[in-house]
Protein backbone atom coordinates (compact mmCIF):
# COMPACT_ATOMS: atom_id res chain seq x y z
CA UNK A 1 14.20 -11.23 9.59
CA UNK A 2 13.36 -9.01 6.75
CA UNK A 3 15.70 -6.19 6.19
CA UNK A 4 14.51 -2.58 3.73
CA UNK A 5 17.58 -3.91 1.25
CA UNK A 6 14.87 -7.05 0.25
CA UNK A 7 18.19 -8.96 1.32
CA UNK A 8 19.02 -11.27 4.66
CA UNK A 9 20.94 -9.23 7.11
CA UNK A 10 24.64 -9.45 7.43
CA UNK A 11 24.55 -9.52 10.97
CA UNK A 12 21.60 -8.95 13.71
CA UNK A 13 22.26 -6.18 15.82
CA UNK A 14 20.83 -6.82 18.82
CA UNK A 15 21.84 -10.44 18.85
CA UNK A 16 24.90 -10.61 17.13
CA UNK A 17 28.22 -9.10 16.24
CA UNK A 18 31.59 -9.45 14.56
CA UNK A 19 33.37 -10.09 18.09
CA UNK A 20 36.89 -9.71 19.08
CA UNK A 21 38.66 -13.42 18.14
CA UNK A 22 35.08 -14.89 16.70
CA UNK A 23 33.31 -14.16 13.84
CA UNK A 24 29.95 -13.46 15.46
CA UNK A 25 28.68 -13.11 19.21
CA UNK A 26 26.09 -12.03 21.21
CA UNK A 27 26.91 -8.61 22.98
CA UNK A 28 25.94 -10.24 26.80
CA UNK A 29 27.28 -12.99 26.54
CA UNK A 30 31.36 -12.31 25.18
CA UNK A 31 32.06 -12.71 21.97
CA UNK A 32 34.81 -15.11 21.25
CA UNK A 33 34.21 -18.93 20.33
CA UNK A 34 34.42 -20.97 23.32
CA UNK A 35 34.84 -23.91 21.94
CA UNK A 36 38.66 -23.42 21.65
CA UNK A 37 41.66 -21.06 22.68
CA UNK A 38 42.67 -18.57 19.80
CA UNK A 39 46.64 -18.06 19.62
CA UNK A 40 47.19 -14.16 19.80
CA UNK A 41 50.42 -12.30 18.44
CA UNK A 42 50.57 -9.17 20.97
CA UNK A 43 52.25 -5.81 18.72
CA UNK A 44 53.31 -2.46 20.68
CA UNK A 45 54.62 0.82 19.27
CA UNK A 46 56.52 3.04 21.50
CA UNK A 47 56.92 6.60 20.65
CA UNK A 48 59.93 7.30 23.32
CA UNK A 49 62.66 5.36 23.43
CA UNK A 50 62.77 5.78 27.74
CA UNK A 51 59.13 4.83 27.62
CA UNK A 52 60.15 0.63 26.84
CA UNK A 53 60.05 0.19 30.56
CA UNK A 54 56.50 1.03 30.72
CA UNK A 55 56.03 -0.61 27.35
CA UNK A 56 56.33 -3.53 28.32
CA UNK A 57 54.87 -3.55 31.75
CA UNK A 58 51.49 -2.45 29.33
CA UNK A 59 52.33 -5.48 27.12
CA UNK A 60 52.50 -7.53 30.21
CA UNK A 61 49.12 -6.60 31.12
CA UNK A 62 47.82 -7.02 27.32
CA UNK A 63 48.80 -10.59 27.70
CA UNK A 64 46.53 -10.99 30.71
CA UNK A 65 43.73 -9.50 28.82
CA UNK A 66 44.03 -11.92 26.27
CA UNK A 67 44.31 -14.37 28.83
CA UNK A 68 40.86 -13.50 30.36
CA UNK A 69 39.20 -13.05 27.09
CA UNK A 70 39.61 -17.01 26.45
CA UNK A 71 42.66 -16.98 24.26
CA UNK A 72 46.61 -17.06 24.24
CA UNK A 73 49.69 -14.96 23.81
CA UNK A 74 52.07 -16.44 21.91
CA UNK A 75 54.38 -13.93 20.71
CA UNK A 76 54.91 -10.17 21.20
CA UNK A 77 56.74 -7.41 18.77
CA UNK A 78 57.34 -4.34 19.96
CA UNK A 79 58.67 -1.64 17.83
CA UNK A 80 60.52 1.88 18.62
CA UNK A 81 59.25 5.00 16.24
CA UNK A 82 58.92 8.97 16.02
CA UNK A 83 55.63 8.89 14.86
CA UNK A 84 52.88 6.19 14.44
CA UNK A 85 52.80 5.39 10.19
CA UNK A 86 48.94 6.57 8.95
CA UNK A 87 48.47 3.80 7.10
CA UNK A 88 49.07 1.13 8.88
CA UNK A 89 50.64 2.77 12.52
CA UNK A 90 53.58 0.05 12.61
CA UNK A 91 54.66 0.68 8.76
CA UNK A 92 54.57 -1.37 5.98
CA UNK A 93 57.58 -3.53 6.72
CA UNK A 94 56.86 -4.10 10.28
CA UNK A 95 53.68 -5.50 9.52
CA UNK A 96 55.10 -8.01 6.75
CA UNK A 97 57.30 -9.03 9.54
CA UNK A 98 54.48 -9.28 11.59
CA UNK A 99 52.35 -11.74 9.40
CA UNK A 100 55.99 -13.67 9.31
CA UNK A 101 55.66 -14.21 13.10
CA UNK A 102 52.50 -14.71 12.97
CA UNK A 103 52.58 -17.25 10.11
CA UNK A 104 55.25 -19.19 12.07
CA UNK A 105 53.28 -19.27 15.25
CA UNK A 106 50.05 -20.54 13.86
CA UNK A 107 48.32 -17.79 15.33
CA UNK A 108 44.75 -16.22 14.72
CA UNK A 109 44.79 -12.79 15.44
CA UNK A 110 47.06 -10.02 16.51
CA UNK A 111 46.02 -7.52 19.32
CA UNK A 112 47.97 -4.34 19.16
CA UNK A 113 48.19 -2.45 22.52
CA UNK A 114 47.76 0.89 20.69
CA UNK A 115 44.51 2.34 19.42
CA UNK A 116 43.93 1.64 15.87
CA UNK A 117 42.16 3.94 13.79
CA UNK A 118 39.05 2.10 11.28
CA UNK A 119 41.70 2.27 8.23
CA UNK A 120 44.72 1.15 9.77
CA UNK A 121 42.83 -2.08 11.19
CA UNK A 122 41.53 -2.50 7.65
CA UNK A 123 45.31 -1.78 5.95
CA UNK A 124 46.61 -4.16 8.75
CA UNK A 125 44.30 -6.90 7.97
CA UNK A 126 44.72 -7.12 4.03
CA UNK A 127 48.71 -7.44 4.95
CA UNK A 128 48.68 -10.05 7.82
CA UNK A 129 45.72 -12.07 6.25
CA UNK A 130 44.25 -12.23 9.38
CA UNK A 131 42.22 -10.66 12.07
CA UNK A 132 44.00 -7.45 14.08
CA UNK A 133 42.56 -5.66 16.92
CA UNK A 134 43.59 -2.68 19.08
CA UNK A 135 43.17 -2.92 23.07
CA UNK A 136 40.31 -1.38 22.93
CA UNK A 137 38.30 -4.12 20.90
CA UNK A 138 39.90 -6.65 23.56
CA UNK A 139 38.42 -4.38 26.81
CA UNK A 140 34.82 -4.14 25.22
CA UNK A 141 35.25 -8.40 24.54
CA UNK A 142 35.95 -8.73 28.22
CA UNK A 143 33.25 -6.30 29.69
CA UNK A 144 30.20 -8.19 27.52
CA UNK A 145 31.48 -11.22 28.95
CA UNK A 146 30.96 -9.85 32.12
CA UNK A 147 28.65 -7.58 32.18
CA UNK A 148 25.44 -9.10 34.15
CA UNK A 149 22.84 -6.97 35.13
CA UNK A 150 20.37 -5.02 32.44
CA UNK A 151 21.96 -1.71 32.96
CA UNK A 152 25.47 -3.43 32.87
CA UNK A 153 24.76 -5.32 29.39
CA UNK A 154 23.16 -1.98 27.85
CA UNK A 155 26.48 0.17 28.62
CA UNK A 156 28.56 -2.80 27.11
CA UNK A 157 26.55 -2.67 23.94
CA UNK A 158 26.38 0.66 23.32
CA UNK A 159 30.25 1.02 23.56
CA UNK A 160 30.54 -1.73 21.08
CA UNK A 161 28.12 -0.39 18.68
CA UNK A 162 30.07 3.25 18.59
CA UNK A 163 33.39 1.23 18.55
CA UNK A 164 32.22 -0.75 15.71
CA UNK A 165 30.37 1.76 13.68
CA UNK A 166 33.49 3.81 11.83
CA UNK A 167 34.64 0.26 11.32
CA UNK A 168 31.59 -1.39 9.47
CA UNK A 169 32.56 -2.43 5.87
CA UNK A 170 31.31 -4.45 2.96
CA UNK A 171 32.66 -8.04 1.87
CA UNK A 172 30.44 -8.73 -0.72
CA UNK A 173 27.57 -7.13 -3.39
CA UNK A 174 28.00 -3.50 -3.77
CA UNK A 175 24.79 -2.00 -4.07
CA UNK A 176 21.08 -3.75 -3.59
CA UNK A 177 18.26 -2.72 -5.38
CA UNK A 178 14.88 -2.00 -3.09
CA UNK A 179 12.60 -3.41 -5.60
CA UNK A 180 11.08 -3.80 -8.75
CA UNK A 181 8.79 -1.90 -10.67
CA UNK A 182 8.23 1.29 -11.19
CA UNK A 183 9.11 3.79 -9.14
CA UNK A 184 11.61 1.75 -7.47
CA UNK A 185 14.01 0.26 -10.35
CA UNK A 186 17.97 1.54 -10.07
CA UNK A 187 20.71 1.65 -7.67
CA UNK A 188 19.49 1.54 -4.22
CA UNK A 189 20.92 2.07 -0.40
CA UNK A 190 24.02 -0.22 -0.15
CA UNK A 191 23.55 -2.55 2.20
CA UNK A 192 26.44 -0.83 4.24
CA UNK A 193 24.24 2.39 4.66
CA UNK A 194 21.57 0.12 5.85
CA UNK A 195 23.81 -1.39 8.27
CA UNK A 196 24.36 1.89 9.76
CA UNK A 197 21.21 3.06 10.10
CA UNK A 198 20.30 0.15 11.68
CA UNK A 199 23.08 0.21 14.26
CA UNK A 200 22.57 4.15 14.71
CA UNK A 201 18.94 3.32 15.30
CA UNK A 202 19.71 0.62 18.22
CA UNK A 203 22.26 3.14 19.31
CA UNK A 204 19.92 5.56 19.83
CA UNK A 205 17.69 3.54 21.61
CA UNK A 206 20.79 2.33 24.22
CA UNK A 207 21.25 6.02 25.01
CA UNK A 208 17.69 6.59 25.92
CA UNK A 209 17.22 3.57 28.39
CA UNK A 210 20.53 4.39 29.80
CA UNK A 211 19.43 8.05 29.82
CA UNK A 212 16.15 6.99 31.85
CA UNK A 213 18.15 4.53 34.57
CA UNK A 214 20.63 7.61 35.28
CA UNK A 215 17.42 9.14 36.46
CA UNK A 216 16.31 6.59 38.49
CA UNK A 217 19.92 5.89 39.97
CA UNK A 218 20.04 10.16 40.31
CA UNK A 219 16.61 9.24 41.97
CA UNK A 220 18.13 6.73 44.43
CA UNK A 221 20.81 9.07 45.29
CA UNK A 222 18.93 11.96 46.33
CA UNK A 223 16.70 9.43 48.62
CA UNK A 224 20.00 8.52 49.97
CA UNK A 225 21.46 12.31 50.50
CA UNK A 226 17.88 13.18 52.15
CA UNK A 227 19.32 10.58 54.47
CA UNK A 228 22.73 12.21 55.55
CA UNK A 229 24.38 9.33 55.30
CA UNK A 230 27.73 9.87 53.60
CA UNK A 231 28.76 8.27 50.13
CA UNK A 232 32.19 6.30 49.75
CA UNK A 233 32.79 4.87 46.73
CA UNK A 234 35.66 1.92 46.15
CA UNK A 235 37.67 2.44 43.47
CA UNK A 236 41.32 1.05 42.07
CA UNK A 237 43.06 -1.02 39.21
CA UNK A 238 41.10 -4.40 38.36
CA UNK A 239 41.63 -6.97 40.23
CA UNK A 240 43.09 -4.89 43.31
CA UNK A 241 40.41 -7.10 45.98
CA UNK A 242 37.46 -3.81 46.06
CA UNK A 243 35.21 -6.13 45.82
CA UNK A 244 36.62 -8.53 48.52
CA UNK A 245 37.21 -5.52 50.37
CA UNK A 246 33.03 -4.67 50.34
CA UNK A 247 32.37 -8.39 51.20
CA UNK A 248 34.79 -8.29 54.06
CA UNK A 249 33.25 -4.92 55.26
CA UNK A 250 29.57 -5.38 54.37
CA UNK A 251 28.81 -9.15 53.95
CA UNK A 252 28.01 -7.79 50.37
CA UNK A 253 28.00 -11.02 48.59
CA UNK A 254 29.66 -9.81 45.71
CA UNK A 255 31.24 -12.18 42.80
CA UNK A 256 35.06 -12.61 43.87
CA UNK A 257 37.30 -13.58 41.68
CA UNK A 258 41.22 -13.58 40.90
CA UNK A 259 40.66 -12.28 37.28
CA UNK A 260 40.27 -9.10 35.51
CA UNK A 261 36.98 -7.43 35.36
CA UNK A 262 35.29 -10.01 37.58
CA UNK A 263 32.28 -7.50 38.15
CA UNK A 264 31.36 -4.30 36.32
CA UNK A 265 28.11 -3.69 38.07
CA UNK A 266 28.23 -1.12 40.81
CA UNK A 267 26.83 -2.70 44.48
CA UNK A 268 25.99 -0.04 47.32
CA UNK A 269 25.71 -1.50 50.99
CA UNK A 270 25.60 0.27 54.46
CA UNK A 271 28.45 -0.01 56.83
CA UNK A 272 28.34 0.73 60.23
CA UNK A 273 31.66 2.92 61.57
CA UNK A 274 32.87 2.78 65.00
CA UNK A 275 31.58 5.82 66.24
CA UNK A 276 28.05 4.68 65.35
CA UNK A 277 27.66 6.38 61.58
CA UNK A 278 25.91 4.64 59.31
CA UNK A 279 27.58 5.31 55.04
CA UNK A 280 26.67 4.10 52.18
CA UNK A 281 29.79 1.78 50.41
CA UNK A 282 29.64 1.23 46.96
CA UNK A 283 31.74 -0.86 44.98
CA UNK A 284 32.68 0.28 41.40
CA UNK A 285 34.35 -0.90 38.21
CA UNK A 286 37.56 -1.45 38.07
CA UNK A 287 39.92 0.78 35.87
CA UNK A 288 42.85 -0.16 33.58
CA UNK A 289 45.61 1.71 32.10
CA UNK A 290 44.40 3.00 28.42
CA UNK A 291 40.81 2.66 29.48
CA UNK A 292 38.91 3.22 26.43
CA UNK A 293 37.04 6.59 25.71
CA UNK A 294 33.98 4.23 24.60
CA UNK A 295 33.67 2.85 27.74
CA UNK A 296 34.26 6.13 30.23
CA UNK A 297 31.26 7.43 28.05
CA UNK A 298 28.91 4.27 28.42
CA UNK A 299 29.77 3.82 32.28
CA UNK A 300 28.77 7.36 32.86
CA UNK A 301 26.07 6.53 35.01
CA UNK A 302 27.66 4.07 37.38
CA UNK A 303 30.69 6.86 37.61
CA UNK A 304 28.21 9.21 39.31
CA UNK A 305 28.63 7.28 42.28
CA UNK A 306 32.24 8.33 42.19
CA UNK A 307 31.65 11.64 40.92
CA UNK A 308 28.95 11.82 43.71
CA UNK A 309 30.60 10.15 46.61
CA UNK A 310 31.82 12.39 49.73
CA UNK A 311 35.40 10.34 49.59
CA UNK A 312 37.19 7.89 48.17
CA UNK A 313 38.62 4.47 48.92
CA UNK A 314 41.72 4.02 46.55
CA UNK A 315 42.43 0.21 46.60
CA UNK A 316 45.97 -0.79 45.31
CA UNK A 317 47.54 -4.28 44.92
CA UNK A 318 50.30 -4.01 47.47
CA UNK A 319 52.10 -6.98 45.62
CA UNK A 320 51.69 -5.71 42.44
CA UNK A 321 55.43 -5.16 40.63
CA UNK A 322 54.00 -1.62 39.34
CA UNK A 323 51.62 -0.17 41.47
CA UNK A 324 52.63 3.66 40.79
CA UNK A 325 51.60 2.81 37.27
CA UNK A 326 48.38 1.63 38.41
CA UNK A 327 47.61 4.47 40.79
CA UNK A 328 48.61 7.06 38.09
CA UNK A 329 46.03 5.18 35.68
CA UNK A 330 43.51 5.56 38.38
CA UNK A 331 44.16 9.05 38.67
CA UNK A 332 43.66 9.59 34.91
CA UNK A 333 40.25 7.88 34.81
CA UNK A 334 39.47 10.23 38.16
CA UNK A 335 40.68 13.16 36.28
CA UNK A 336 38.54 12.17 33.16
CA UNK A 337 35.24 12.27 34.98
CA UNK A 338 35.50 15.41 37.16
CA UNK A 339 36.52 13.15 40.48
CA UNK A 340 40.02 14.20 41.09
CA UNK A 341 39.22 16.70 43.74
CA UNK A 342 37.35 14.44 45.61
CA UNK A 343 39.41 13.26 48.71
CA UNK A 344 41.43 9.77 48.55
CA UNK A 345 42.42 6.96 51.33
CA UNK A 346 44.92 4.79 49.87
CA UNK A 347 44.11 1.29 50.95
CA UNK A 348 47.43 -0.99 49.85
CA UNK A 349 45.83 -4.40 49.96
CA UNK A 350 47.01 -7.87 49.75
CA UNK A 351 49.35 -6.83 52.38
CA UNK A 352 49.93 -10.24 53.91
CA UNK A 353 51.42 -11.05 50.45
CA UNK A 354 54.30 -8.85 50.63
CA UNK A 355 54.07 -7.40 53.99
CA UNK A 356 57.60 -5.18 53.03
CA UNK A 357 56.24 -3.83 49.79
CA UNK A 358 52.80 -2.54 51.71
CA UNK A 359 55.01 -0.82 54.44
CA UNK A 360 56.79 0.61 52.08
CA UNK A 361 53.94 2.16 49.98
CA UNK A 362 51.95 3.26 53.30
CA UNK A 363 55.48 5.39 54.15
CA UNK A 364 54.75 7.33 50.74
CA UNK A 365 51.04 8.76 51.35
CA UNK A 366 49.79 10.66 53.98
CA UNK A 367 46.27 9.01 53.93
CA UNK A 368 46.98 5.64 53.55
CA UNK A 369 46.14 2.06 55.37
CA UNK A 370 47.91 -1.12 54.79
CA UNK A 371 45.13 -3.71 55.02
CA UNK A 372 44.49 -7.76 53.71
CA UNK A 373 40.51 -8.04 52.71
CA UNK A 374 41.03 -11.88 52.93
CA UNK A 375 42.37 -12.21 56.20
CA UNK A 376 41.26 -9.42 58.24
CA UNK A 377 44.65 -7.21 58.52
CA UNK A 378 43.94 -3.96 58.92
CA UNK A 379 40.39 -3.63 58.73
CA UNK A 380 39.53 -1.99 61.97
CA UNK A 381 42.49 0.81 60.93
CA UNK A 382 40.94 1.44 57.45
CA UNK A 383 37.39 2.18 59.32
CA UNK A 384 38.80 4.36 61.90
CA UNK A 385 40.61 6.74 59.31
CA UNK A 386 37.39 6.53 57.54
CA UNK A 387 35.35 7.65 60.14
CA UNK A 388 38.27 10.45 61.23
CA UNK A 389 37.85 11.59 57.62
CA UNK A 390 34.10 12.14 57.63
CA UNK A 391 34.01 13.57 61.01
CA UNK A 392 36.27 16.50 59.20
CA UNK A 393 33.25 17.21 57.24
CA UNK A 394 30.25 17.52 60.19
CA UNK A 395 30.52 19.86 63.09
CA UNK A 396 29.29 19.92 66.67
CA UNK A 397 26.37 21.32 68.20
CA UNK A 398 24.79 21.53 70.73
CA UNK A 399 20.98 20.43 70.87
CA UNK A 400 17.94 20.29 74.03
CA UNK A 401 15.57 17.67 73.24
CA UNK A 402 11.98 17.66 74.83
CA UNK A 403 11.82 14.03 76.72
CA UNK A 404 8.47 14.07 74.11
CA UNK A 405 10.50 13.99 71.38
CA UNK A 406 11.93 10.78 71.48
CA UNK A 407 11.51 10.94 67.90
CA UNK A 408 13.99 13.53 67.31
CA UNK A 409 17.00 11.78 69.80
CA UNK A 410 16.98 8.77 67.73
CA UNK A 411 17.25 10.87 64.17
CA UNK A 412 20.09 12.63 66.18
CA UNK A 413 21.72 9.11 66.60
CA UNK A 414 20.95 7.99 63.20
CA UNK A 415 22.38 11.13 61.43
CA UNK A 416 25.42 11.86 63.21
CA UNK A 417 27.33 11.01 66.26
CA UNK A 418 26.23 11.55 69.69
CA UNK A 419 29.46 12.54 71.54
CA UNK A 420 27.31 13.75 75.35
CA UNK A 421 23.99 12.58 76.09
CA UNK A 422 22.95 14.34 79.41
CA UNK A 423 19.37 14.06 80.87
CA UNK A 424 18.21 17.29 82.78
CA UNK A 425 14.82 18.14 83.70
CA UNK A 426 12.50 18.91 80.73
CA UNK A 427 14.49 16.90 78.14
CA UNK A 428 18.19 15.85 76.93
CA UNK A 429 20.99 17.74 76.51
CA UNK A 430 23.12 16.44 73.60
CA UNK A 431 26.46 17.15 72.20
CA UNK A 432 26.45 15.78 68.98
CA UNK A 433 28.26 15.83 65.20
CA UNK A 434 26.56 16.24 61.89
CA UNK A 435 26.72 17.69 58.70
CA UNK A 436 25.27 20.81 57.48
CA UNK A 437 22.28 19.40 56.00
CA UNK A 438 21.26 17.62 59.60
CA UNK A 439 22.15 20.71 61.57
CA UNK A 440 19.92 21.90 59.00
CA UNK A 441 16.92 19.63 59.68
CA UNK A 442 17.52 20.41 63.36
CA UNK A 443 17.60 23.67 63.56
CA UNK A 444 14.72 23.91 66.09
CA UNK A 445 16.51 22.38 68.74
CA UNK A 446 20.02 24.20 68.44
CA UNK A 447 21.64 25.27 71.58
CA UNK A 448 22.55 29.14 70.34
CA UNK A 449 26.05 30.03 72.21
């Protein structure tokens, strides 16, 4: 490939990156080097001494993102401070002592659980002699692992590129001339200012693809809406079963799996309530504590679906030895994108796994169901508050249907549910619910008190 520097390109943008534990990776695919396990040093900074509890229930969960990412904790450091250090956020001494431990593990990276700013993780590196990345660098490693579908790959990317962009920095020549001759003799661009123009270019580019499929999934909703069926979106802490909850609701099909970020890709199927409505389901990403900004940005357009969604299903890990922490990080994410108002049922799953510790959490919510999507447990509860829920947002009315308009009966069914269904002499008399926008639709057939 020929680059405007006259040189060979440090690195192809669209096919390859510096990734996370490897040197270079393509953005779809993950980016660390398969072909063995890297041995990670994990580093924390607390800022409050009576924050070490949560500390290191966050380090805890840094060492399973390592985990999935294809490498392995070793050690952990966690230090106590007033303020983070500018230079290097741990201090100077803390990270000689760091490349110690490091040193005497063998190990090939350290992942801090804080955010690193572009000159601390270039100070850190120059003093531990080796790679060291924040928890944000891990999270984007993981999601292009997993991300699958087109839209999925092209939010991944574009939250690596604007991660990676304050960070890009030169290892070798200085400057590059463009030429020779006249006219183009002298210092020219440095190959770093190429760099970024490159990546700013494919950047640009990302946003206006993703830009274009927000309108088509905008597009998708509104067909839905013209529908009345309601919205509920699935959301919770990775791995808390949403997606084996849609499977065991919807036959969905979705990828299972007992690892973090198993799917990223939003998947929307119809469920059928007990009282006859038909919703639309959709299954979302799912969110971690210190979700990066990068990401929140990039997902924005599978987030409408939350933002959009006429209630929420809150899955929570039942078993999980910190599930306030995980709900409150849900809540933050919620809060982030304008979807804290919306209103929650807390779904405490995996509930045949500690059948005390569900019971327990159910006692503490008002809205709340405690439910296993592998074996069954539950299930018929969770759809009947569901469809209690929803009914709270339709009204009845009263409608006369011609016997001609057989047409009209059946949207009645379709759109709401038909509580009285009375045949009289011209046509039907029907009690039924629905929701503004159907009332609205049949307005011509309204029974007026």
């Amino acid at each position: 490939m020929t680059e405007e520097s006259g040189h060979e390109p440090q690195f192809d943008i669209e096919e390859s990156h510096r990734g996370a534990f490897g040197e270079y990776g393509g953005t779809s695919k993950g980016l660390i080097d398969r072909s063995f396990r890297e041995r990670i040093v994990l580093a924390a900074v607390t800022l409050d001494k009576e924050q070490d509890t949560k500390a290191e229930a966050s380090l805890e969960e840094l060492a399973l993102l390592v985990d999935t990412a294809g490498a392995d904790p070793v050690g952990r450091v966690i230090q106590n401070r007033q303020v983070p250090d500018k230079t290097t956020y741990v201090g100077r001494g803390k990270a000689e002592e760091l490349r110690e431990v490091s040193d005497s593990l063998d190990a090939d990276t350290v992942v801090f659980d804080n955010e690193l700013t572009p000159a601390q993780q270039g100070n850190l590196e120059k003093i531990l002699k080796r790679s060291a990345l924040d928890r944000t660098a891990l999270i984007l490693d993981i999601f292009a692992q997993n991300a699958s579908s087109p839209e999925g790959k092209a939010q991944v990317e574009l939250a690596q590129l604007k991660y990676r962009l304050p960070r890009l920095r030169r290892s070798g020549y200085t400057f590059s001339q463009q030429g020779g001759g006249i006219g183009t003799r002298g210092p020219g661009e440095t190959q770093l200012e190429v760099d970024r123009r490159r990546l700013m270019r494919r950047i640009s580019k990302l946003e206006s693809d993703l830009k274009q499929l927000r309108k088509n999934r905008a597009t998708q909703s509104k067909s839905r809406k013209r529908t009345s069926n309601y919205g509920i979106a699935i959301v919770g802490y990775t791995n808390a079963g949403k997606s084996t909850l849609l499977n065991a609701l919807t036959n969905a099909g979705v990828l299972v799996e007992d690892r973090l970020f198993a799917t990223l890709d939003a998947t929307t199927r119809r469920l059928q309530l007990p009282g006859g409505e038909t919703v639309y389901l959709t299954d979302t990403v799912g969110f971690v504590r210190k979700l990066p900004h990068q990401l929140v940005d990039a997902f924005t357009s599978t987030l409408d679906v939350v933002i959009e969604a006429n209630l929420l299903v809150h899955v929570v890990d039942s078993s999980d030895p910190d599930p306030e922490g995980s709900i409150e990080a849900v809540h933050s994410v919620l809060r982030e994108i304008g979807a804290d108002d919306i209103r929650q049922i807390y779904v405490f799953n995996k509930a045949d796994l500690d059948p005390l510790a569900a019971e327990r959490l159910v006692r503490q919510e008002e809205d709340a169901v405690a439910v296993s999507a592998v074996t069954g447990q539950g299930l018929d509860d969770l759809l009947r508050v569901i469809g209690e829920h929803l009914r709270e947002l339709s009204e009845i009315v009263q409608l006369f249907i011609p016997y001609d308009r057989g047409d009209v009966l059946a949207k009645t069914h379709r759109e709401g549910e038909v509580l009285e269904e009375i045949p009289e002499e011209k046509g039907w008399k029907v009690s039924a619910r629905l929701d503004k926008s159907s009332v609205g639709r049949l307005e011509n057939f309204l029974v007026r008190a």
